[in-house]
PDB file of N, CA and C in Angstrom:
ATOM      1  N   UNK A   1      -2.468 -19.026  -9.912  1.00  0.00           N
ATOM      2  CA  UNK A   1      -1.333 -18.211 -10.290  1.00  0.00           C
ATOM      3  C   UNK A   1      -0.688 -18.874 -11.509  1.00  0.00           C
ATOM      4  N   UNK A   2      -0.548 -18.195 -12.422  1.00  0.00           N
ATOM      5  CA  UNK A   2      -0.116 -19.101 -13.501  1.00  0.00           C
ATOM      6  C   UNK A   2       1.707 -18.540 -13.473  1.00  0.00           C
ATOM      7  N   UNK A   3       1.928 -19.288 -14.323  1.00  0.00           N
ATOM      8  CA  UNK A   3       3.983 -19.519 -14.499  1.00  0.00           C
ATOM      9  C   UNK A   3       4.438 -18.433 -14.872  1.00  0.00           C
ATOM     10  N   UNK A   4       4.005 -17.169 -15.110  1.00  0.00           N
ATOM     11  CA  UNK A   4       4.961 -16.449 -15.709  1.00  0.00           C
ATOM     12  C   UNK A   4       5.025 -15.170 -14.245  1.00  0.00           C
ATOM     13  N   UNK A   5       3.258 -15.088 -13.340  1.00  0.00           N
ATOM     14  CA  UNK A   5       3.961 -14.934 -12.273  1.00  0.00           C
ATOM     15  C   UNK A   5       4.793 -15.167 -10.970  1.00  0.00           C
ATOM     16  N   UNK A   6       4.652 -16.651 -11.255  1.00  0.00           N
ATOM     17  CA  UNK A   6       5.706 -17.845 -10.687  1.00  0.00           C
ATOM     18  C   UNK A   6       6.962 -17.404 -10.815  1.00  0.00           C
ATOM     19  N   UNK A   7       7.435 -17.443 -12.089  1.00  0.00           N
ATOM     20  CA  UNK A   7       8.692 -17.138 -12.326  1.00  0.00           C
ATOM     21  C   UNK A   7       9.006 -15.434 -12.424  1.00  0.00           C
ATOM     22  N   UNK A   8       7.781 -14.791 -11.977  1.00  0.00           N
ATOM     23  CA  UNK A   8       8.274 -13.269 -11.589  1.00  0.00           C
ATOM     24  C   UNK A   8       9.029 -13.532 -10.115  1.00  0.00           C
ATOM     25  N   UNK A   9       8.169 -13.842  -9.375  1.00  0.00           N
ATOM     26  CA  UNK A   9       7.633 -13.906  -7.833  1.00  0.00           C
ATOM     27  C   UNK A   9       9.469 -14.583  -7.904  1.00  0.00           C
ATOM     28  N   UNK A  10       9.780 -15.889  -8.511  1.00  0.00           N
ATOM     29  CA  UNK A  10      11.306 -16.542  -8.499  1.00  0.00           C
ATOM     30  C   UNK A  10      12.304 -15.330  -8.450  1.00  0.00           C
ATOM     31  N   UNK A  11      12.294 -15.099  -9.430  1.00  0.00           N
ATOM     32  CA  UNK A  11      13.100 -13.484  -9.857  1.00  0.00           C
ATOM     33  C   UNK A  11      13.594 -12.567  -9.217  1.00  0.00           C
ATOM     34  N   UNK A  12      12.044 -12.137  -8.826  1.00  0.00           N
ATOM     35  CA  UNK A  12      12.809 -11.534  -7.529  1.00  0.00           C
ATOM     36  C   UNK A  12      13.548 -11.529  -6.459  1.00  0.00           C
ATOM     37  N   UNK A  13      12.819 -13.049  -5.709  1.00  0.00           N
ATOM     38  CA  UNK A  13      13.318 -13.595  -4.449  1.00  0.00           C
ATOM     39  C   UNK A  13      14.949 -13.637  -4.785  1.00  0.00           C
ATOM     40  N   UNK A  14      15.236 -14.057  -5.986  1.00  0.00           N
ATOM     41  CA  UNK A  14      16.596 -14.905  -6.636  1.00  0.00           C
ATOM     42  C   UNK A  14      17.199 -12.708  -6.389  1.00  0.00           C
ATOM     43  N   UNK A  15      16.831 -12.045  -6.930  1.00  0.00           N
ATOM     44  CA  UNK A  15      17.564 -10.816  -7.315  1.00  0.00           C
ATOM     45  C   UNK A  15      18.183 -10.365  -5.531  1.00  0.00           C
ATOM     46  N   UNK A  16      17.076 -10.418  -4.883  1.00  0.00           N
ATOM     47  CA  UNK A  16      17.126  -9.853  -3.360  1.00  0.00           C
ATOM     48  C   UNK A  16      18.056 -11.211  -2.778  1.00  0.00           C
ATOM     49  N   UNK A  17      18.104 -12.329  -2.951  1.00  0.00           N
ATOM     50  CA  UNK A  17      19.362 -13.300  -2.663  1.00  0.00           C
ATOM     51  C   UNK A  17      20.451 -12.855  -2.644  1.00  0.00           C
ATOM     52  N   UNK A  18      20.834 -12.754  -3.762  1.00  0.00           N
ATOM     53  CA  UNK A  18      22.092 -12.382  -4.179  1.00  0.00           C
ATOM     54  C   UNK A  18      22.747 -10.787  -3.717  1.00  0.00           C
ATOM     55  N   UNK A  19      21.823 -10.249  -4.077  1.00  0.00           N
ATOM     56  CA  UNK A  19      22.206  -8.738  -3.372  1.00  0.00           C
ATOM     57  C   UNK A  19      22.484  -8.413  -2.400  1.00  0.00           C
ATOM     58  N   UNK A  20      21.456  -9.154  -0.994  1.00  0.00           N
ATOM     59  CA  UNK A  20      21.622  -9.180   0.158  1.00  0.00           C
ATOM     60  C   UNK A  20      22.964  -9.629   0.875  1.00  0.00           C
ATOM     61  N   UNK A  21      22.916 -10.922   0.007  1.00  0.00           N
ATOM     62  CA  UNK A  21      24.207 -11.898   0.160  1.00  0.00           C
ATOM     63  C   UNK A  21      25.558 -11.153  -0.049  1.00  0.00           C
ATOM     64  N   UNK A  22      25.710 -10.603  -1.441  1.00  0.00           N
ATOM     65  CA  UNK A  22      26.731  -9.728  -1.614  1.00  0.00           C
ATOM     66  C   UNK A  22      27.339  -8.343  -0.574  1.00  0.00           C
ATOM     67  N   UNK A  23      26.233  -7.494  -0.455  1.00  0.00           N
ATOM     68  CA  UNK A  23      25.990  -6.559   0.347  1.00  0.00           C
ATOM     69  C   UNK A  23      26.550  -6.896   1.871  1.00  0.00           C
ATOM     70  N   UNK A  24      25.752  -8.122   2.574  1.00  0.00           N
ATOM     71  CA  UNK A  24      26.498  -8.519   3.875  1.00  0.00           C
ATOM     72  C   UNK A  24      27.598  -9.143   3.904  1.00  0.00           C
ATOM     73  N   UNK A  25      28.064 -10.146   2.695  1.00  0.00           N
ATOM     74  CA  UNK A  25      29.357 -10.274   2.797  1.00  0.00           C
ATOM     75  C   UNK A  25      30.573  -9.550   3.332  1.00  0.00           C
ATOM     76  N   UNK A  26      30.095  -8.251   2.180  1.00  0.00           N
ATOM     77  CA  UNK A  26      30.923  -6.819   2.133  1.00  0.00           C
ATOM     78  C   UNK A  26      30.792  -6.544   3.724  1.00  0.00           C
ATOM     79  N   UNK A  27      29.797  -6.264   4.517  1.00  0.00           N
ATOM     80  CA  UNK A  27      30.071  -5.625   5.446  1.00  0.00           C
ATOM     81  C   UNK A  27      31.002  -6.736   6.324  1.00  0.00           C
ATOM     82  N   UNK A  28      29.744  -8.085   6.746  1.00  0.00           N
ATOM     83  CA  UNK A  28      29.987  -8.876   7.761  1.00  0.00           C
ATOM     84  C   UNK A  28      31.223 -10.018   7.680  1.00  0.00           C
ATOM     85  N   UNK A  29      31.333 -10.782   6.641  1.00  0.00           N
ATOM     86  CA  UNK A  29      32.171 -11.447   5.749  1.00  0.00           C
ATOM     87  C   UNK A  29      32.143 -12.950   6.305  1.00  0.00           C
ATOM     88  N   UNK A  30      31.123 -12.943   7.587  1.00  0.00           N
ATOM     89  CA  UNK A  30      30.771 -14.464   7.818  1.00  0.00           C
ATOM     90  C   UNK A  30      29.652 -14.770   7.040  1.00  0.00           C
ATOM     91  N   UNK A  31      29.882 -16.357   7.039  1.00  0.00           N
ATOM     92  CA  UNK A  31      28.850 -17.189   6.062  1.00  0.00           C
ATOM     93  C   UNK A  31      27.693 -16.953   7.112  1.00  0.00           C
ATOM     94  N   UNK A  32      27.281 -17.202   8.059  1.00  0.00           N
ATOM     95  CA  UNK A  32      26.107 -16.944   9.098  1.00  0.00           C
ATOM     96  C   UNK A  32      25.127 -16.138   8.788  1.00  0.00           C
ATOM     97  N   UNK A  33      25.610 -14.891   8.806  1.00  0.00           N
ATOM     98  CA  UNK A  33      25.331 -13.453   8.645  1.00  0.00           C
ATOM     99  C   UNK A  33      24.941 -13.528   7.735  1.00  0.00           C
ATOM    100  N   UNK A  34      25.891 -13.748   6.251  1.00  0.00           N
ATOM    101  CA  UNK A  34      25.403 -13.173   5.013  1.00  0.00           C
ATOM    102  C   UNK A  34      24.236 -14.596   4.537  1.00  0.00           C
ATOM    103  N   UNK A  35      24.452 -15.512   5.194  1.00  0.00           N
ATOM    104  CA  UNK A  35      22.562 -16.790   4.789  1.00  0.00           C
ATOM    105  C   UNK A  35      21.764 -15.759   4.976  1.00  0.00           C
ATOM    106  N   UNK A  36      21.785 -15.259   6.775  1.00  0.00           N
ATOM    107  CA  UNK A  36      20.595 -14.760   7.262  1.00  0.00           C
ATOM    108  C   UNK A  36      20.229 -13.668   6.635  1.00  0.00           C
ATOM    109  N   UNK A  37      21.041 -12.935   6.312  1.00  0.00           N
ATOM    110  CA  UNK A  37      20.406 -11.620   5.506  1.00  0.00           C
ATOM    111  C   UNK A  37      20.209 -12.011   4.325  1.00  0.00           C
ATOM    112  N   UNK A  38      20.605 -12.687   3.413  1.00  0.00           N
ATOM    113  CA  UNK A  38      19.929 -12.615   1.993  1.00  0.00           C
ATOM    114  C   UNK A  38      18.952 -13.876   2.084  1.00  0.00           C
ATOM    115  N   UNK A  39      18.704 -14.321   3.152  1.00  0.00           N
ATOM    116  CA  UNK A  39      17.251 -15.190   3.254  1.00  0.00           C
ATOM    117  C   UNK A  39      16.335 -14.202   3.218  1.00  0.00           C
ATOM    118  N   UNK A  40      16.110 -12.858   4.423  1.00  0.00           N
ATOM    119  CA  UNK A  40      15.642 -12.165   4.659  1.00  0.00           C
ATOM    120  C   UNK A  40      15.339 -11.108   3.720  1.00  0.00           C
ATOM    121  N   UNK A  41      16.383 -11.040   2.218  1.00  0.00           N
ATOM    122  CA  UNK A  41      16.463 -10.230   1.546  1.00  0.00           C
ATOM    123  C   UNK A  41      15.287 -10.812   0.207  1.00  0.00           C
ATOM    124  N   UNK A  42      15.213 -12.469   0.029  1.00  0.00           N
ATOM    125  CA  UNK A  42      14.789 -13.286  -0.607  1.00  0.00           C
ATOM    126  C   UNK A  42      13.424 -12.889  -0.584  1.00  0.00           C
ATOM    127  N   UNK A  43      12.902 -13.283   0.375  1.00  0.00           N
ATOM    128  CA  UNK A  43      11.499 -13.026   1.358  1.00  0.00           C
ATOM    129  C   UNK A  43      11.045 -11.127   1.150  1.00  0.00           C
ATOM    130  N   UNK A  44      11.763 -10.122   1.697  1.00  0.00           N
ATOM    131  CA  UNK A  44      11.732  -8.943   0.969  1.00  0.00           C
ATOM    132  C   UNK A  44      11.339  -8.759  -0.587  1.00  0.00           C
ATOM    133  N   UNK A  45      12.428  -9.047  -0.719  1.00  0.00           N
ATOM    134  CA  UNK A  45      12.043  -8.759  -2.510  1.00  0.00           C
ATOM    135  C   UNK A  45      11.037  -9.738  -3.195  1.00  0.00           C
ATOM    136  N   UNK A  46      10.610 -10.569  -2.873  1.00  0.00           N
ATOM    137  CA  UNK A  46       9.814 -11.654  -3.505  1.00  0.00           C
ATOM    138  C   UNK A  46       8.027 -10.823  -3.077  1.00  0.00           C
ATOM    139  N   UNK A  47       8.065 -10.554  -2.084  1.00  0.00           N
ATOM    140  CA  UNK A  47       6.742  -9.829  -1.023  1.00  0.00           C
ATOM    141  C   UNK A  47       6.441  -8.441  -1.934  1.00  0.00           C
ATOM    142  N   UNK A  48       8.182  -7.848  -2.118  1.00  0.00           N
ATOM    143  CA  UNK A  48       7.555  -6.694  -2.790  1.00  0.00           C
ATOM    144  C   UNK A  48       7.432  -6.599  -4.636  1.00  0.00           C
ATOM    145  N   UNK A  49       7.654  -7.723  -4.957  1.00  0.00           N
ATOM    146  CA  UNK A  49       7.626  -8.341  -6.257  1.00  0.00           C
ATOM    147  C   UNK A  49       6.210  -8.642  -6.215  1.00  0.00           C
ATOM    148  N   UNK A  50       5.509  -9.749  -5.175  1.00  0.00           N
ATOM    149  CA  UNK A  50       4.159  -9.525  -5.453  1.00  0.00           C
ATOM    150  C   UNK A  50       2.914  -8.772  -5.294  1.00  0.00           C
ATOM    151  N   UNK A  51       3.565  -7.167  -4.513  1.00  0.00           N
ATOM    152  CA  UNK A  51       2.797  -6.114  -4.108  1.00  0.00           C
ATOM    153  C   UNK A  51       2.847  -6.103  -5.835  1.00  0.00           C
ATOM    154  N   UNK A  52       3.966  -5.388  -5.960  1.00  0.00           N
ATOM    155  CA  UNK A  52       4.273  -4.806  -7.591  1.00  0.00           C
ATOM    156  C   UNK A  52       3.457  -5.283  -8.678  1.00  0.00           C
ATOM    157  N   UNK A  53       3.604  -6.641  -8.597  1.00  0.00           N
ATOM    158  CA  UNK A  53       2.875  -7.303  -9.844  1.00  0.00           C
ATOM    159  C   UNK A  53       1.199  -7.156  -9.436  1.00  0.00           C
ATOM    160  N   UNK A  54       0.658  -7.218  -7.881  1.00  0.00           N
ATOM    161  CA  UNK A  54      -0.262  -6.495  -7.720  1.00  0.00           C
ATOM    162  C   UNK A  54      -1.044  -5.388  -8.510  1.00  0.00           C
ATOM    163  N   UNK A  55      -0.438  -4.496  -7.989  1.00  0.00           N
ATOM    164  CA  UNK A  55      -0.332  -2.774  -8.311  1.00  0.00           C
ATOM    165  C   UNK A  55      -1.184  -2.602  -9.895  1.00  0.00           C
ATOM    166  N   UNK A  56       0.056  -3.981 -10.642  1.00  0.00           N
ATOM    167  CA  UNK A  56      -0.212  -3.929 -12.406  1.00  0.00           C
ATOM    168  C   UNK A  56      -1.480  -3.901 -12.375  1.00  0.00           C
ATOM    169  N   UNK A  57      -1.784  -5.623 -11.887  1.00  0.00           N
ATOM    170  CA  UNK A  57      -2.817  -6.013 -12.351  1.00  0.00           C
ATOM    171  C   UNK A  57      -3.866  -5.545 -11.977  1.00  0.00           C
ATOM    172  N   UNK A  58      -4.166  -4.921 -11.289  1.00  0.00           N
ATOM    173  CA  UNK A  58      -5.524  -4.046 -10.260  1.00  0.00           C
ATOM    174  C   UNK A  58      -5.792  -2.843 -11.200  1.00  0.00           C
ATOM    175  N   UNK A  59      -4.210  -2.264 -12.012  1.00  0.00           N
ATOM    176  CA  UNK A  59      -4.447  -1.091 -12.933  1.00  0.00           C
ATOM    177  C   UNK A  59      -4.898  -1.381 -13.970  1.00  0.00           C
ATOM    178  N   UNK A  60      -4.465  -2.697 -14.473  1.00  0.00           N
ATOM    179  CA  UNK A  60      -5.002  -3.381 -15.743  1.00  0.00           C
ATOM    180  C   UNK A  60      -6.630  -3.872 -15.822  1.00  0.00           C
ATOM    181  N   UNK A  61      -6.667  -4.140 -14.337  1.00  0.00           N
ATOM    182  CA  UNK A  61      -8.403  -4.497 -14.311  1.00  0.00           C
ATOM    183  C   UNK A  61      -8.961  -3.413 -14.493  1.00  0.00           C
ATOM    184  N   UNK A  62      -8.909  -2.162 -13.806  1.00  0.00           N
ATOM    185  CA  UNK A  62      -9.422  -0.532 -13.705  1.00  0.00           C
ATOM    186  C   UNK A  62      -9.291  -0.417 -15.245  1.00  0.00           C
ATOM    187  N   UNK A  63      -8.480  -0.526 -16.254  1.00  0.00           N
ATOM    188  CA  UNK A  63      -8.348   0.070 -17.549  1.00  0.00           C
ATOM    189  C   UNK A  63      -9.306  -1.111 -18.520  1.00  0.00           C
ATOM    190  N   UNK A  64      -9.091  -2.024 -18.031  1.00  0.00           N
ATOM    191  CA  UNK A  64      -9.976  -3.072 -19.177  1.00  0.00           C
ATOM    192  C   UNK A  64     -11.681  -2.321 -18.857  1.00  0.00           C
ATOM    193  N   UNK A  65     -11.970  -2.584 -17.353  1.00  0.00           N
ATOM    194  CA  UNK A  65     -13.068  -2.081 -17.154  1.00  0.00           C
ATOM    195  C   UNK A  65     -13.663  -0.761 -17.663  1.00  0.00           C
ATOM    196  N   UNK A  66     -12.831   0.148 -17.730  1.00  0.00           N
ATOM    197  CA  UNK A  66     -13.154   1.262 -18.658  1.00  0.00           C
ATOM    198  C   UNK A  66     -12.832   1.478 -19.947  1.00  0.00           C
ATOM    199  N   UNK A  67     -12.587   0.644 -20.353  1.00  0.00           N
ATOM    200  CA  UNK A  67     -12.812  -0.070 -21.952  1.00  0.00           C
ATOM    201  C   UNK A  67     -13.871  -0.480 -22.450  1.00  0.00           C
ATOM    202  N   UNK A  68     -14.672  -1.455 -21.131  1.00  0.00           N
ATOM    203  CA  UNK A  68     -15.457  -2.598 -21.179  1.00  0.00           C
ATOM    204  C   UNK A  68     -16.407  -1.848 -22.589  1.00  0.00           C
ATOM    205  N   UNK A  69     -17.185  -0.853 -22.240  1.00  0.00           N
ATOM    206  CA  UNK A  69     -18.091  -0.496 -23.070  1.00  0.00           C
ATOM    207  C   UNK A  69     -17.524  -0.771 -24.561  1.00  0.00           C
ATOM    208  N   UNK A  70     -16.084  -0.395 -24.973  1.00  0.00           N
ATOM    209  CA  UNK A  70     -16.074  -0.582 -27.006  1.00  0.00           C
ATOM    210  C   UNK A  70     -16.229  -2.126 -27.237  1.00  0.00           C
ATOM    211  N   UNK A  71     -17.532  -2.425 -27.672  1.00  0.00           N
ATOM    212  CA  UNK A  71     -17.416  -3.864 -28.436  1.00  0.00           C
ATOM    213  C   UNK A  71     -16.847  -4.175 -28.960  1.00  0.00           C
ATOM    214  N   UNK A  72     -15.770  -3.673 -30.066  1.00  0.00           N
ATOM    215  CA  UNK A  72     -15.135  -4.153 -30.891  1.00  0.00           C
ATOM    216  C   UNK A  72     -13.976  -5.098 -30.420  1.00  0.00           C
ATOM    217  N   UNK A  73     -13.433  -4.639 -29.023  1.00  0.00           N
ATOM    218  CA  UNK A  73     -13.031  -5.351 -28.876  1.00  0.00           C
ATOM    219  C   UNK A  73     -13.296  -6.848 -27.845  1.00  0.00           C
ATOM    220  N   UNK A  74     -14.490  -6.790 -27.579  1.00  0.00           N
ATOM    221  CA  UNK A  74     -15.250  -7.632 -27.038  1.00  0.00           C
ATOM    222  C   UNK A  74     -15.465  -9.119 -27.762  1.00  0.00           C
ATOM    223  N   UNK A  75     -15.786  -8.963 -28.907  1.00  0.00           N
ATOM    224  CA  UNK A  75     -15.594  -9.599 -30.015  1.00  0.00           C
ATOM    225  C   UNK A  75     -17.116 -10.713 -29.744  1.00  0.00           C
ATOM    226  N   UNK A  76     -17.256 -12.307 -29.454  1.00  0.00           N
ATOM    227  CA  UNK A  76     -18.093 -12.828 -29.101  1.00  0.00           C
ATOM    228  C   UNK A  76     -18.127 -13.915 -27.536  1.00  0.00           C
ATOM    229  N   UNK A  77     -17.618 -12.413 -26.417  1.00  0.00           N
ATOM    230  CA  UNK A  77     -17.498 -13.066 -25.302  1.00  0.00           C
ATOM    231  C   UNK A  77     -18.549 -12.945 -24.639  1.00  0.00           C
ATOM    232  N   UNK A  78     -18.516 -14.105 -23.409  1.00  0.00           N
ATOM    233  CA  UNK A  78     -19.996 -13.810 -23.567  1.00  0.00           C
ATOM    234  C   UNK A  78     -20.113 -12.523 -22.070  1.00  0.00           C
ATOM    235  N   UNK A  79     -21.211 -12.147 -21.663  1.00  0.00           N
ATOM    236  CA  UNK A  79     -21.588 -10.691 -21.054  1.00  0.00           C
ATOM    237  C   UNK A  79     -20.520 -11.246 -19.063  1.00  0.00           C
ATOM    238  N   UNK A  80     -19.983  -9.995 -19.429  1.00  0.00           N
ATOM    239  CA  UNK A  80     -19.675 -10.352 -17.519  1.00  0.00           C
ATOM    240  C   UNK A  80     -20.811  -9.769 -16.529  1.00  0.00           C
ATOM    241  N   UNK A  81     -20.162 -10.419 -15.255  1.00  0.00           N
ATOM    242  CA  UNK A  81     -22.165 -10.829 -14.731  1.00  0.00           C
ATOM    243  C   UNK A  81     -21.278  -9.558 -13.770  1.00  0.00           C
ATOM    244  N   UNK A  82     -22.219  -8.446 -13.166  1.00  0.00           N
ATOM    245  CA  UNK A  82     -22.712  -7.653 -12.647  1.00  0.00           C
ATOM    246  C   UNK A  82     -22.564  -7.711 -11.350  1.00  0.00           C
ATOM    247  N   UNK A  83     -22.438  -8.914 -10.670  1.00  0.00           N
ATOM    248  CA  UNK A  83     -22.042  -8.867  -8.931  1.00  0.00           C
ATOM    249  C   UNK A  83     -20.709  -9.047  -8.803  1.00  0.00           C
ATOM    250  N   UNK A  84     -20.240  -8.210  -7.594  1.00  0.00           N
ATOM    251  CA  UNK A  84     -19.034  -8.093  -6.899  1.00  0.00           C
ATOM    252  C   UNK A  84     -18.286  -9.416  -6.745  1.00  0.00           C
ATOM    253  N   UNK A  85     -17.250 -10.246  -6.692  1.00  0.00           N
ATOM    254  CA  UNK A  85     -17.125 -11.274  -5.826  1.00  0.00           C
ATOM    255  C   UNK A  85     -16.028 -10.659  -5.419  1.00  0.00           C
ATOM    256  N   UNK A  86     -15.475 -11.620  -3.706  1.00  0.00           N
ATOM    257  CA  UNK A  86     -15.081 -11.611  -3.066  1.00  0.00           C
ATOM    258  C   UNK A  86     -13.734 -12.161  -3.238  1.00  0.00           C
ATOM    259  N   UNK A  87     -12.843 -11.241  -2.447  1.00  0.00           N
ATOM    260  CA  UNK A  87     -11.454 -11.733  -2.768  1.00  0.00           C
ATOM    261  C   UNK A  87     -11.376 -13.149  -2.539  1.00  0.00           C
ATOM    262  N   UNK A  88     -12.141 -13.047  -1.411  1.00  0.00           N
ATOM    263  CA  UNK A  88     -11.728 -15.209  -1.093  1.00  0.00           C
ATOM    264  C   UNK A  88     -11.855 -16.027  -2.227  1.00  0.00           C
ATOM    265  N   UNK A  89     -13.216 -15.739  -3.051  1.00  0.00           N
ATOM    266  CA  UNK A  89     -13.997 -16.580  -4.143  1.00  0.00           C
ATOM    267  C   UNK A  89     -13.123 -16.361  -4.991  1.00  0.00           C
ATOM    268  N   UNK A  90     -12.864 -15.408  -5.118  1.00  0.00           N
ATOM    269  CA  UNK A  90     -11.749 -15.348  -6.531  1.00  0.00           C
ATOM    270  C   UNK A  90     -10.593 -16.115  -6.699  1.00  0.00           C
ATOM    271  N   UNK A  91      -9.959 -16.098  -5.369  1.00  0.00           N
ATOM    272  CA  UNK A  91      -8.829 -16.633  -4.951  1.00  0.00           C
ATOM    273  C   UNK A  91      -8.721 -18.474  -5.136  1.00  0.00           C
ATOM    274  N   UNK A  92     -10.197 -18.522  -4.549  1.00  0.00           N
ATOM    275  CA  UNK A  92     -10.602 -20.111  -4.711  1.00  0.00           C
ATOM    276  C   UNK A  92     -10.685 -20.659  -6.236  1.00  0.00           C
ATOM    277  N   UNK A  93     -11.606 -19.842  -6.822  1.00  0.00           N
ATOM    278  CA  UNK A  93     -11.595 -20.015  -8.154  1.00  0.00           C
ATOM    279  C   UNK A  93     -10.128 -20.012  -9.102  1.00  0.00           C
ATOM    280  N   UNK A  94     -10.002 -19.329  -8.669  1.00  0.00           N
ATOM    281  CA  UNK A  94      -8.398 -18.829  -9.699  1.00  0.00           C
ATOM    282  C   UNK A  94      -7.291 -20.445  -9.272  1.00  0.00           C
ATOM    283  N   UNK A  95      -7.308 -20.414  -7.868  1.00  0.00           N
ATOM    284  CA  UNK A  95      -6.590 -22.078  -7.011  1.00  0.00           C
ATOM    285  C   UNK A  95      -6.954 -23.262  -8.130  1.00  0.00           C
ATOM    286  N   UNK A  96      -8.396 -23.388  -8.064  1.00  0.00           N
ATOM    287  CA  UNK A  96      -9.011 -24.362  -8.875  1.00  0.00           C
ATOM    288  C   UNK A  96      -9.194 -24.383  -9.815  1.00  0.00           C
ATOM    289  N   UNK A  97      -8.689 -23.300 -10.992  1.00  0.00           N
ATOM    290  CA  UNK A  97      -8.693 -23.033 -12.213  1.00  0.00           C
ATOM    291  C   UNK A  97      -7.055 -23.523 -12.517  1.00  0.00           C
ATOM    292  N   UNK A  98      -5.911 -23.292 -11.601  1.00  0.00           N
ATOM    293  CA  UNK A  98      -5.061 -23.906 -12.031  1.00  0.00           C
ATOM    294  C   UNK A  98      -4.128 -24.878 -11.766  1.00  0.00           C
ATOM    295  N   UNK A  99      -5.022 -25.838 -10.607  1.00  0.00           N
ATOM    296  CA  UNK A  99      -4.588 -27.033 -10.477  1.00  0.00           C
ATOM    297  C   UNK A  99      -5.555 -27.746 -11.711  1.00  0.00           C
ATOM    298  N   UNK A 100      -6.809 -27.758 -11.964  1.00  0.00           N
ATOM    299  CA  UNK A 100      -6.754 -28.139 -13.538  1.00  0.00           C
ATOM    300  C   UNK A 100      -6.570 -28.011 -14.569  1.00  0.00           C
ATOM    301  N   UNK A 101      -5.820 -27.068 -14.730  1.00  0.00           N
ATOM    302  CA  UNK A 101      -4.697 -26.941 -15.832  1.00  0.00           C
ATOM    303  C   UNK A 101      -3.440 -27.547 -15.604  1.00  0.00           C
ATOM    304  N   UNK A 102      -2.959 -27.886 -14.550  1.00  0.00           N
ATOM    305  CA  UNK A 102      -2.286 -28.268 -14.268  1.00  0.00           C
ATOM    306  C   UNK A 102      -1.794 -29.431 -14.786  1.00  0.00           C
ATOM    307  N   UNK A 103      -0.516 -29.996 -15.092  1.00  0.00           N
ATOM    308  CA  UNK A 103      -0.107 -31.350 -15.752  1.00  0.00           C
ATOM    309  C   UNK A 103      -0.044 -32.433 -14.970  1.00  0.00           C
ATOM    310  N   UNK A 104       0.102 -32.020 -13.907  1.00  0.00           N
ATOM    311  CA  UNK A 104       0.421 -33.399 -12.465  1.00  0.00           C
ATOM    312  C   UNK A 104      -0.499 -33.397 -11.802  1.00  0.00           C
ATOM    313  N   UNK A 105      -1.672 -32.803 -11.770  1.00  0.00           N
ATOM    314  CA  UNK A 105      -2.935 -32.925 -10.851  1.00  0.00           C
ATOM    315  C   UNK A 105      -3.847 -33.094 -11.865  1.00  0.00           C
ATOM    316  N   UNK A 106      -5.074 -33.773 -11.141  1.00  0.00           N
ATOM    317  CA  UNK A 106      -6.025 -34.531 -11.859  1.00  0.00           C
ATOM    318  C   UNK A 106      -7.205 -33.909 -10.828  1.00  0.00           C
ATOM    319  N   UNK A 107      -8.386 -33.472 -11.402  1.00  0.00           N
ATOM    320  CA  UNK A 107      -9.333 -33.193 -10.540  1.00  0.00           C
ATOM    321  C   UNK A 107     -10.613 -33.282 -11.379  1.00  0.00           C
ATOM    322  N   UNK A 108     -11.397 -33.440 -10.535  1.00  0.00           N
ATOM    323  CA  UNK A 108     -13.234 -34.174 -11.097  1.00  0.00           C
ATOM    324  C   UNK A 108     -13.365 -33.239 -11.893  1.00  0.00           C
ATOM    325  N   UNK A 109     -14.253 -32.922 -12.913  1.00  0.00           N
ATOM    326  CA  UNK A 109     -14.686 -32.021 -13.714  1.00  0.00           C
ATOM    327  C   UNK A 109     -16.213 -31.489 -12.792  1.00  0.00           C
ATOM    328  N   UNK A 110     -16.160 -30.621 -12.881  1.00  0.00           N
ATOM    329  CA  UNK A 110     -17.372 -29.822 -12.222  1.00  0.00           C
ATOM    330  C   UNK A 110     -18.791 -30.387 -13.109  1.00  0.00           C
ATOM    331  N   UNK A 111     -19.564 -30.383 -11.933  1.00  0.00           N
ATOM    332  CA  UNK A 111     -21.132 -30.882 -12.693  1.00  0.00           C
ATOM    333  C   UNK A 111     -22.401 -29.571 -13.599  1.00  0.00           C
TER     334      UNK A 111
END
């Protein structure tokens, strides 16, 4: 996951905080109440922040892919390979693609 959907995924949680918080104040006006609901509101909006940013990117894959064919903008990459992978693999890959990018983690270089 790289930082800019980090700091979406923040955003939100932070937007549904505050709202929640505000919102139960108004009704309830104990500190108790209004933690528990804009914890709950945090967790909400952050979940549906990363459906959302989902949604994009799944549309953005569907549209690149039916692009794929104009070379021009292909430029000199090299050919994408033809089998399916699996959400897990991807997931793994993508994990391990950015803890070595990463500035504070150190990991073997692949053979």
């Amino acid at each position: 996951m790289n930082d800019d959907a980090k700091f979406f995924f923040f955003m939100c949680g932070f937007i549904g905080f505050v709202a929640f918080y505000i919102s139960s104040s108004l009704i309830y006006g104990d500190l108790i109440h209004c933690l528990f609901h804009a914890s709950i509101g945090c967790v909400f909006f952050s979940i549906s922040g990363r459906l959302l940013l989902g949604f994009a990117l799944s549309a953005n894959s569907v549209n690149s892919k039916n692009s794929g064919s104009d070379k021009s903008s292909t430029g000199n990459l090299p050919p994408i390979s033809k089998q399916d992978i699996s959400g897990e693999e991807l997931a793994a890959s993508t994990n391990v693609e950015a803890l070595r990018n990463s500035k504070g983690v150190s990991l073997p270089k692949p053979k």
